[in-house]
PDB file of N, CA and C in Angstrom:
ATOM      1  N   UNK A   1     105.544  99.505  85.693  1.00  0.00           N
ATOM      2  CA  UNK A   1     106.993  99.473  85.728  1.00  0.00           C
ATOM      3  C   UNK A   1     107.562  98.291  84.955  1.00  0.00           C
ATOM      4  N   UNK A   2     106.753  97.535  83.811  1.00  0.00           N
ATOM      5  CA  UNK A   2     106.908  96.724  83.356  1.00  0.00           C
ATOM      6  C   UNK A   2     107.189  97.234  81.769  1.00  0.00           C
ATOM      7  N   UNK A   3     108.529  96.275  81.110  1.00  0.00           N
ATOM      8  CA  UNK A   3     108.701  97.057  79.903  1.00  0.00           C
ATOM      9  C   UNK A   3     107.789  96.857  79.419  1.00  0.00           C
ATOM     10  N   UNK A   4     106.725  95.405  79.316  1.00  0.00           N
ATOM     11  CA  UNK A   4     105.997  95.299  78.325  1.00  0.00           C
ATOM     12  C   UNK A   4     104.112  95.825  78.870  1.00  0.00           C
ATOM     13  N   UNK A   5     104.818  96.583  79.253  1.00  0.00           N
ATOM     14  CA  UNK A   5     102.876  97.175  80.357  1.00  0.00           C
ATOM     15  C   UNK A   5     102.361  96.205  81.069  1.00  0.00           C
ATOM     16  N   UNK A   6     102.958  95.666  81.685  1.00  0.00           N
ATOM     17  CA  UNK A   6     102.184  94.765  82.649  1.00  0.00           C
ATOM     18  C   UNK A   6     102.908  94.856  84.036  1.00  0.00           C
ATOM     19  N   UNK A   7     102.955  94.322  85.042  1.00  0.00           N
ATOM     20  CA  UNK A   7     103.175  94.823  86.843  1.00  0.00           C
ATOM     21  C   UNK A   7     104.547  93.296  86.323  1.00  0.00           C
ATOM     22  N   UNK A   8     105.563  94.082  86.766  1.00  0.00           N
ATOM     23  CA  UNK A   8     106.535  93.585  86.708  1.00  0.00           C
ATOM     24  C   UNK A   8     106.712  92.729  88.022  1.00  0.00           C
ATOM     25  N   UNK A   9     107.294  91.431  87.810  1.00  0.00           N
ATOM     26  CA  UNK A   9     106.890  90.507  89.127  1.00  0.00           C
ATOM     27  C   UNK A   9     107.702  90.821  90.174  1.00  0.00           C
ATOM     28  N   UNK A  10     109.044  91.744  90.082  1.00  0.00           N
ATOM     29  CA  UNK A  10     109.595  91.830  90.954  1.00  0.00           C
ATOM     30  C   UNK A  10     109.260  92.936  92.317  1.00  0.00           C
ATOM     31  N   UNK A  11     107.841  93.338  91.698  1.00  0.00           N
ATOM     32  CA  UNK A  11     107.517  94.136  92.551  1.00  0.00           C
ATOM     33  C   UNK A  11     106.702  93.604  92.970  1.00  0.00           C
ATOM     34  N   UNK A  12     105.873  92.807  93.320  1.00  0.00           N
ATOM     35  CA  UNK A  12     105.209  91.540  94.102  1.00  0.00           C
ATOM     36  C   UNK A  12     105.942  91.215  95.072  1.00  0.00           C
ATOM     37  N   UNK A  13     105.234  91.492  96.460  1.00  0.00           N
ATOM     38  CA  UNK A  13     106.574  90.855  97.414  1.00  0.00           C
ATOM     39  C   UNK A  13     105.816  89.594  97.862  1.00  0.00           C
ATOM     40  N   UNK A  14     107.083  89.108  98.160  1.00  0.00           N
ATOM     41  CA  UNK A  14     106.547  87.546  98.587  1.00  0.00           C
ATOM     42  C   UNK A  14     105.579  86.714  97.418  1.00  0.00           C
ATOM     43  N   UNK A  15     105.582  86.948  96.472  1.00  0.00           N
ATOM     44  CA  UNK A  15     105.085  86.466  95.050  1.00  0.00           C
ATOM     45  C   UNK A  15     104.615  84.655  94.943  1.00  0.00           C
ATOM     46  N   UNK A  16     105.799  84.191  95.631  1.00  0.00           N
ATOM     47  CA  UNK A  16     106.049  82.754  96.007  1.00  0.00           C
ATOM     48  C   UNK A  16     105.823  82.278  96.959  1.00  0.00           C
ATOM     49  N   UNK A  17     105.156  82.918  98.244  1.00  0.00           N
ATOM     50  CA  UNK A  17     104.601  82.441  99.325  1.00  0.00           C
ATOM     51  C   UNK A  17     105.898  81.623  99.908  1.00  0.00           C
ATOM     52  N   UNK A  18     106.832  82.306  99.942  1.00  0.00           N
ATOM     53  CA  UNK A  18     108.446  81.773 100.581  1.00  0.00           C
ATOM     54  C   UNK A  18     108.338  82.492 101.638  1.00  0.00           C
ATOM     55  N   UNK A  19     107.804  83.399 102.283  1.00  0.00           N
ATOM     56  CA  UNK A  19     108.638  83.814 103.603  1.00  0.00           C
ATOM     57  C   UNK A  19     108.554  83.297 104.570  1.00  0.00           C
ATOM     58  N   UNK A  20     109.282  83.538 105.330  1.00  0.00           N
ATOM     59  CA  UNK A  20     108.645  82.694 106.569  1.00  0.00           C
ATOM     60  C   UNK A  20     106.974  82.625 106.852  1.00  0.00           C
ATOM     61  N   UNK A  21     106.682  83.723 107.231  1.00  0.00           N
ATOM     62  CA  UNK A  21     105.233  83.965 107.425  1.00  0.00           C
ATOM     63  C   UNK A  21     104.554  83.637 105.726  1.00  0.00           C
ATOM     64  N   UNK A  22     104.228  82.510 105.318  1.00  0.00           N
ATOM     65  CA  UNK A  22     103.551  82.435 103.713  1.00  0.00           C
ATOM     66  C   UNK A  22     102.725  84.090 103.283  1.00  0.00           C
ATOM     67  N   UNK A  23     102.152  84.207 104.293  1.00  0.00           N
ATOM     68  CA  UNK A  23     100.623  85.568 103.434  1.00  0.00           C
ATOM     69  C   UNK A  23     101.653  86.630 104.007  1.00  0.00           C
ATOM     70  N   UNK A  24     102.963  87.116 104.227  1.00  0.00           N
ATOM     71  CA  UNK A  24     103.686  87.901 104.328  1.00  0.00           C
ATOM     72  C   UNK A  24     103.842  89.344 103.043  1.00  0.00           C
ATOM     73  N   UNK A  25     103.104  90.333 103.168  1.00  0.00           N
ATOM     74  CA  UNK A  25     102.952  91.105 102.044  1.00  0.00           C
ATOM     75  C   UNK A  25     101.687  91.052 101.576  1.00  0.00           C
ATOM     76  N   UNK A  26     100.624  90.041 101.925  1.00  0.00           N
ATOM     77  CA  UNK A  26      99.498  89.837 101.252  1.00  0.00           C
ATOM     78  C   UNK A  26      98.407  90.235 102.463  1.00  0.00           C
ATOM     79  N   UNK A  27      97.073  91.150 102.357  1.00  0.00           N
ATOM     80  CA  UNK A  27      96.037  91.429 102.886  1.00  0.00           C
ATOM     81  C   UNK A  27      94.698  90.629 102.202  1.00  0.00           C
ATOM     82  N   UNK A  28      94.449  89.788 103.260  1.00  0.00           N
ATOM     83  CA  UNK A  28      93.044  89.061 102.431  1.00  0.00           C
ATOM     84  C   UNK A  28      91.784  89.406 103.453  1.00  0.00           C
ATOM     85  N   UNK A  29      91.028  90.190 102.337  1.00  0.00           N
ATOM     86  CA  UNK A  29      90.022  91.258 102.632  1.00  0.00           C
ATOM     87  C   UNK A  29      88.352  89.890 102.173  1.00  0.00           C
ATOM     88  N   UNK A  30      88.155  90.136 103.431  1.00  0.00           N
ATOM     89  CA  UNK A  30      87.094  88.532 103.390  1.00  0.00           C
ATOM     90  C   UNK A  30      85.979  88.621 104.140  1.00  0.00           C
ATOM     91  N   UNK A  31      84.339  89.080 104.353  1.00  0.00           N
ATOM     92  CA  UNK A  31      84.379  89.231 105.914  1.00  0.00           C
ATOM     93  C   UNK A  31      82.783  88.198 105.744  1.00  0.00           C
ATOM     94  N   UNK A  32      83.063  87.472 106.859  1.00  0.00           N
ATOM     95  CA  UNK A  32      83.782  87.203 108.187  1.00  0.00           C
ATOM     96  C   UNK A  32      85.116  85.941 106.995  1.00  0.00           C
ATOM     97  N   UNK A  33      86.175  86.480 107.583  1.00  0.00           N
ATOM     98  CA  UNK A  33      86.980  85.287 107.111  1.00  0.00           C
ATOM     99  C   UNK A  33      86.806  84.302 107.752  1.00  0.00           C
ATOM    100  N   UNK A  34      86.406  82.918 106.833  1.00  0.00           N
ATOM    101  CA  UNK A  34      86.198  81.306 107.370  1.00  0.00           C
ATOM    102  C   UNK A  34      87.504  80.807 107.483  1.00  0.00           C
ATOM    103  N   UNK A  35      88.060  80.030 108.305  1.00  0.00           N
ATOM    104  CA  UNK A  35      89.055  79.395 108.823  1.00  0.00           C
ATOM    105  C   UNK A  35      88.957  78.699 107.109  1.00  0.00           C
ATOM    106  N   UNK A  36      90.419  78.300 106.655  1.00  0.00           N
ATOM    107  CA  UNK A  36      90.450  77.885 105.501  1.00  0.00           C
ATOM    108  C   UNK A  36      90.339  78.368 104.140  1.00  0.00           C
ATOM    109  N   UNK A  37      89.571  79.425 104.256  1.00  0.00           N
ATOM    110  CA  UNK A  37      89.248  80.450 103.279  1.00  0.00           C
ATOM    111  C   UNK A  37      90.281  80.386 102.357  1.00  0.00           C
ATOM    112  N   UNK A  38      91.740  80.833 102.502  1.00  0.00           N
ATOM    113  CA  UNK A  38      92.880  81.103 102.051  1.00  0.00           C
ATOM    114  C   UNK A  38      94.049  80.220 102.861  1.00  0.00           C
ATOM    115  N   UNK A  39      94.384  79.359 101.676  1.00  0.00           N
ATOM    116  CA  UNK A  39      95.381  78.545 102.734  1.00  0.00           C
ATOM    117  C   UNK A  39      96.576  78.527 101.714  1.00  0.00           C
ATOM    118  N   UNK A  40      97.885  78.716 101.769  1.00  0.00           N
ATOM    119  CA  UNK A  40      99.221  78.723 101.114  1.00  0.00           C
ATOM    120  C   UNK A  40      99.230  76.994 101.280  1.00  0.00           C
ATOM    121  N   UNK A  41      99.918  76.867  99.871  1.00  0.00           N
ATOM    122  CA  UNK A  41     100.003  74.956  99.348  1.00  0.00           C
ATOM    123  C   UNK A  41     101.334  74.734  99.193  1.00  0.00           C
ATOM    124  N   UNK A  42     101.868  73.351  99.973  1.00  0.00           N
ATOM    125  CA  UNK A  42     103.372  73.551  99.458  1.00  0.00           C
ATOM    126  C   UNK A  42     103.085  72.102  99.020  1.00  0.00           C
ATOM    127  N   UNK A  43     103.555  72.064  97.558  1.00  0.00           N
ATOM    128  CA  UNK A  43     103.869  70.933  96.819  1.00  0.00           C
ATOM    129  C   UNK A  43     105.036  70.704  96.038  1.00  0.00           C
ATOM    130  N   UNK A  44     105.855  70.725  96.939  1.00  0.00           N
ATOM    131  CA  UNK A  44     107.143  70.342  96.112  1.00  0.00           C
ATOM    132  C   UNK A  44     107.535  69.223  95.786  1.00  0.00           C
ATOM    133  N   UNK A  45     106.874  67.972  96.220  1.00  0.00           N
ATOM    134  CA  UNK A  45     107.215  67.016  95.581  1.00  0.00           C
ATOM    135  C   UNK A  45     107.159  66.992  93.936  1.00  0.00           C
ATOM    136  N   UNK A  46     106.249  67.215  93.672  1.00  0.00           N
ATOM    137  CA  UNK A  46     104.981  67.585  92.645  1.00  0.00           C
ATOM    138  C   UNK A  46     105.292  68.606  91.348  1.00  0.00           C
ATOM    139  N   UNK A  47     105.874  69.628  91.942  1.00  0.00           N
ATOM    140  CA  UNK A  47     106.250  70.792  91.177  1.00  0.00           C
ATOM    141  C   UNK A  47     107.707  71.721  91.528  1.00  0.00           C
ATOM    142  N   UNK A  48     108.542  71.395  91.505  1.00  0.00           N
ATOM    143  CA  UNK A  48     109.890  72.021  91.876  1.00  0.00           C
ATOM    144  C   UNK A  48     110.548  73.325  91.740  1.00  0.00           C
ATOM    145  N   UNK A  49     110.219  73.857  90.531  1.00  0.00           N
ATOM    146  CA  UNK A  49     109.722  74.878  90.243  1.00  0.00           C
ATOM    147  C   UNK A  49     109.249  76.081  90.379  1.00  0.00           C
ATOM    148  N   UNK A  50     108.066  75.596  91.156  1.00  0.00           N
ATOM    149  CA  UNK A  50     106.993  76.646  91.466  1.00  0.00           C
ATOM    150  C   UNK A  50     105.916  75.710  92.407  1.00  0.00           C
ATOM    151  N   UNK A  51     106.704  75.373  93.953  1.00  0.00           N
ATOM    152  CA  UNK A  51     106.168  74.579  94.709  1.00  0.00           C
ATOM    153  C   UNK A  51     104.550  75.365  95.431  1.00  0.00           C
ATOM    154  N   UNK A  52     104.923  76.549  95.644  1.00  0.00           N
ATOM    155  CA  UNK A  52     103.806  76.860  96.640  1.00  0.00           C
ATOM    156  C   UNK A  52     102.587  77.742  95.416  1.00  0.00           C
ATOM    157  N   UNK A  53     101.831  77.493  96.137  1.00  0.00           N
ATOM    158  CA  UNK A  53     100.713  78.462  95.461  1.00  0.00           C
ATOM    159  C   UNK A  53      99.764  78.773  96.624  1.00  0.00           C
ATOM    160  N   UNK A  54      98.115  79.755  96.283  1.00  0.00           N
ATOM    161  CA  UNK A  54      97.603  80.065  97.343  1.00  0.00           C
ATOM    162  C   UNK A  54      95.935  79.447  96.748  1.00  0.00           C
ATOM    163  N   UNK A  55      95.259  78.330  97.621  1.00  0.00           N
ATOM    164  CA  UNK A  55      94.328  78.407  97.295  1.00  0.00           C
ATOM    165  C   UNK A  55      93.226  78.838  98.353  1.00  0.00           C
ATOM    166  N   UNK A  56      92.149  79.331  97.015  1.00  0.00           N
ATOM    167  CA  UNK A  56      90.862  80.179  97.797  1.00  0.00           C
ATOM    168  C   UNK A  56      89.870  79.686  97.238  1.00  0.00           C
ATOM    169  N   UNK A  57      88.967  79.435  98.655  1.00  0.00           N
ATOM    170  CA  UNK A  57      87.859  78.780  98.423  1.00  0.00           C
ATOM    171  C   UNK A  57      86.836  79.739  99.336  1.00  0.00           C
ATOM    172  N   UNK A  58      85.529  79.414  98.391  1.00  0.00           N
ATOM    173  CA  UNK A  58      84.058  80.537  98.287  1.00  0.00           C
ATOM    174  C   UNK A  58      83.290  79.804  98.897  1.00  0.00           C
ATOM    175  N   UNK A  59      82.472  79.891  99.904  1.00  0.00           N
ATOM    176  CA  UNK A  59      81.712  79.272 100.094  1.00  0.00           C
ATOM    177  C   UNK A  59      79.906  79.479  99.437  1.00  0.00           C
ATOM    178  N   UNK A  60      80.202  80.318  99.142  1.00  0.00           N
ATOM    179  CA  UNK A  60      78.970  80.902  98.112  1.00  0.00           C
ATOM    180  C   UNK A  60      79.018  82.011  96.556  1.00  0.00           C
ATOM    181  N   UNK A  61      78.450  82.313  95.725  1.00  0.00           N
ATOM    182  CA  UNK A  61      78.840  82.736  94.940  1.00  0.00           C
ATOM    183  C   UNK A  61      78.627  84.359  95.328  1.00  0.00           C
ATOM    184  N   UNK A  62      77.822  84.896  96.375  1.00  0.00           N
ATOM    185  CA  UNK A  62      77.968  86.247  96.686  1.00  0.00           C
ATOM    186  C   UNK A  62      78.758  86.645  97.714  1.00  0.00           C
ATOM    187  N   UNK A  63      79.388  85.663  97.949  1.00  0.00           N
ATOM    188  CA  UNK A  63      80.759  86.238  99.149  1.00  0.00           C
ATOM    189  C   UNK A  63      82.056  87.159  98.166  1.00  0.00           C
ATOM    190  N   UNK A  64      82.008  87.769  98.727  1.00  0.00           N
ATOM    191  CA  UNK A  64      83.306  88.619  98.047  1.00  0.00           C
ATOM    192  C   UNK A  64      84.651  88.402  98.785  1.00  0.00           C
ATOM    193  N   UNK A  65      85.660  88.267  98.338  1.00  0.00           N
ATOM    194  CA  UNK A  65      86.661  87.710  98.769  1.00  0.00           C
ATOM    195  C   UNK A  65      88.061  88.561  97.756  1.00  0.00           C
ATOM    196  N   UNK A  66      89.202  89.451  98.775  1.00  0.00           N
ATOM    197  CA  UNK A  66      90.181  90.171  97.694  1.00  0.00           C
ATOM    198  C   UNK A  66      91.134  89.622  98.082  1.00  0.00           C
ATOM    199  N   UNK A  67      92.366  89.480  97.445  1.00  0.00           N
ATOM    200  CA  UNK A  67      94.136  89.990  97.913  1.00  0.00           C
ATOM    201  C   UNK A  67      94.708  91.300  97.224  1.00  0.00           C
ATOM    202  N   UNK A  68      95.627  91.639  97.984  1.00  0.00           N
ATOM    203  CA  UNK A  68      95.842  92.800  98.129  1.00  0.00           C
ATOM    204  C   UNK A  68      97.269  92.691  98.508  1.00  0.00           C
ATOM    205  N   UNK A  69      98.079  92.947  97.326  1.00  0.00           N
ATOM    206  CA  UNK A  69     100.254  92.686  97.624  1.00  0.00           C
ATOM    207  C   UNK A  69     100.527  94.531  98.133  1.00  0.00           C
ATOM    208  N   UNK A  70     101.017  94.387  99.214  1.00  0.00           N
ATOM    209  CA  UNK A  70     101.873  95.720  99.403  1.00  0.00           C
ATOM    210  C   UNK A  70     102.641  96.089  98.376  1.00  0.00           C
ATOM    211  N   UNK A  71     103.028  94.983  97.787  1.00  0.00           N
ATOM    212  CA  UNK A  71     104.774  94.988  97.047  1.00  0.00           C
ATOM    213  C   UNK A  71     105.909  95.981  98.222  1.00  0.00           C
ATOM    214  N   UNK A  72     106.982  96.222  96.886  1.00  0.00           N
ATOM    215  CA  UNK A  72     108.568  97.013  98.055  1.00  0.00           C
ATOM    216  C   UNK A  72     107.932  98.261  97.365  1.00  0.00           C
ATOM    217  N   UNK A  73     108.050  98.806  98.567  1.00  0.00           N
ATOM    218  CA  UNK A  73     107.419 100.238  98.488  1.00  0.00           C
ATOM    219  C   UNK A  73     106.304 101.016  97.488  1.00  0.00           C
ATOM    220  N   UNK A  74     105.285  99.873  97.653  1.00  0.00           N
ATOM    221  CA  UNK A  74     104.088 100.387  97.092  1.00  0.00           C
ATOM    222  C   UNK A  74     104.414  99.833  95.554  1.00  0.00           C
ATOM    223  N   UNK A  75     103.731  99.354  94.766  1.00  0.00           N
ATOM    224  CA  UNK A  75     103.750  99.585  93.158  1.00  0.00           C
ATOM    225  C   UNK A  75     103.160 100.391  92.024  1.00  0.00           C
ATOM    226  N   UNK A  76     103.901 100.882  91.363  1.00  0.00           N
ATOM    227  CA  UNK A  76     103.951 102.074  90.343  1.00  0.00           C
ATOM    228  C   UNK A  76     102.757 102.066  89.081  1.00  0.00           C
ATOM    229  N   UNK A  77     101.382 102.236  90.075  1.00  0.00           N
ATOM    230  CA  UNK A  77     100.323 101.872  88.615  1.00  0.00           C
ATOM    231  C   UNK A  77      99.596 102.522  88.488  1.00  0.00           C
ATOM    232  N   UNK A  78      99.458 103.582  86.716  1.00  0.00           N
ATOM    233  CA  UNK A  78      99.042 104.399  86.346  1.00  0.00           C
ATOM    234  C   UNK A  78      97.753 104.435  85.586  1.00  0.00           C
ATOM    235  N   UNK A  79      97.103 105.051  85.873  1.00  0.00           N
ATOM    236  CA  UNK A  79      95.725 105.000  84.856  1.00  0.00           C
ATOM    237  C   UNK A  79      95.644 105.455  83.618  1.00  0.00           C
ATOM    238  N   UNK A  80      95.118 104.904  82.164  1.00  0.00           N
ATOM    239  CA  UNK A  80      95.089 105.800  81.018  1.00  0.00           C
ATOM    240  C   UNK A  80      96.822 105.649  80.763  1.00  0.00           C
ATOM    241  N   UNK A  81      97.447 104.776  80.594  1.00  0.00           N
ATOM    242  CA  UNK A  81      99.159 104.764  80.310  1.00  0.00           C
ATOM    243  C   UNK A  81      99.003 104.113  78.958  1.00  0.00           C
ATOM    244  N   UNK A  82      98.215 103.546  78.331  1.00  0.00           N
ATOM    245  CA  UNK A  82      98.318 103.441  76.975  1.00  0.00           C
ATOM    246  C   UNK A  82      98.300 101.615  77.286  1.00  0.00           C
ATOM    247  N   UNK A  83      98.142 101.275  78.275  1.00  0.00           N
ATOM    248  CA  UNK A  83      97.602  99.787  78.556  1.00  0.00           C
ATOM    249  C   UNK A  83      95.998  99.394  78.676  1.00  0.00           C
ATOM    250  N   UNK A  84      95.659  98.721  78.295  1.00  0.00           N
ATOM    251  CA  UNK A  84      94.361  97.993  78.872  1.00  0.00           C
ATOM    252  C   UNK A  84      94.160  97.021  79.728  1.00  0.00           C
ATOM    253  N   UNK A  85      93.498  96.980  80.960  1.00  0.00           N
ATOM    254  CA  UNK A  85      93.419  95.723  81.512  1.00  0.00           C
ATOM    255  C   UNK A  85      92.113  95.264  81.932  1.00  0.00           C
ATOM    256  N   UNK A  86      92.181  94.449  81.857  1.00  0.00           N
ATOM    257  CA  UNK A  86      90.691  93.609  82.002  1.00  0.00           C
ATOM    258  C   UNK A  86      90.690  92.268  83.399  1.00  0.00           C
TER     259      UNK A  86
END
């Protein structure tokens, strides 16, 4: 839904880890999830901008670890649309 083929950000919900609840919209698929695993960062002193971010940490290199955005009502993504993604 992006003019230029790419996932247009406004369909990312909670994109900015602003909601009240930070992982609000986000499923983190982890198992067993470790306390810490995924923790939302607020640095606004630092960056004003673009205060929060989400960091994830592995405790090994064969742990598999996803996120997963609901977005607003699902997002619109087609296979074979004349994009590539990698």
């Amino acid at each position: 839904m992006g003019a230029d083929g790419g996932i247009y950000a406004e369909l990312v919900k909670n994109r900015s880890f602003e909601f009240y609840q930070p992982l609000m919209g986000w499923t983190v698929h982890h198992a067993p999830l470790k306390e810490g695993a995924v923790v939302v960062l607020n640095r606004q002193d630092k960056n004003v901008t673009n205060p929060r971010f989400l960091r994830v940490t592995k405790q090994s290199a064969s742990e598999t670890l996803g996120l997963v955005n609901e977005g607003f009502r699902g997002m619109g993504i087609k296979k074979a649309c004349g994009t590539t993604f990698r």
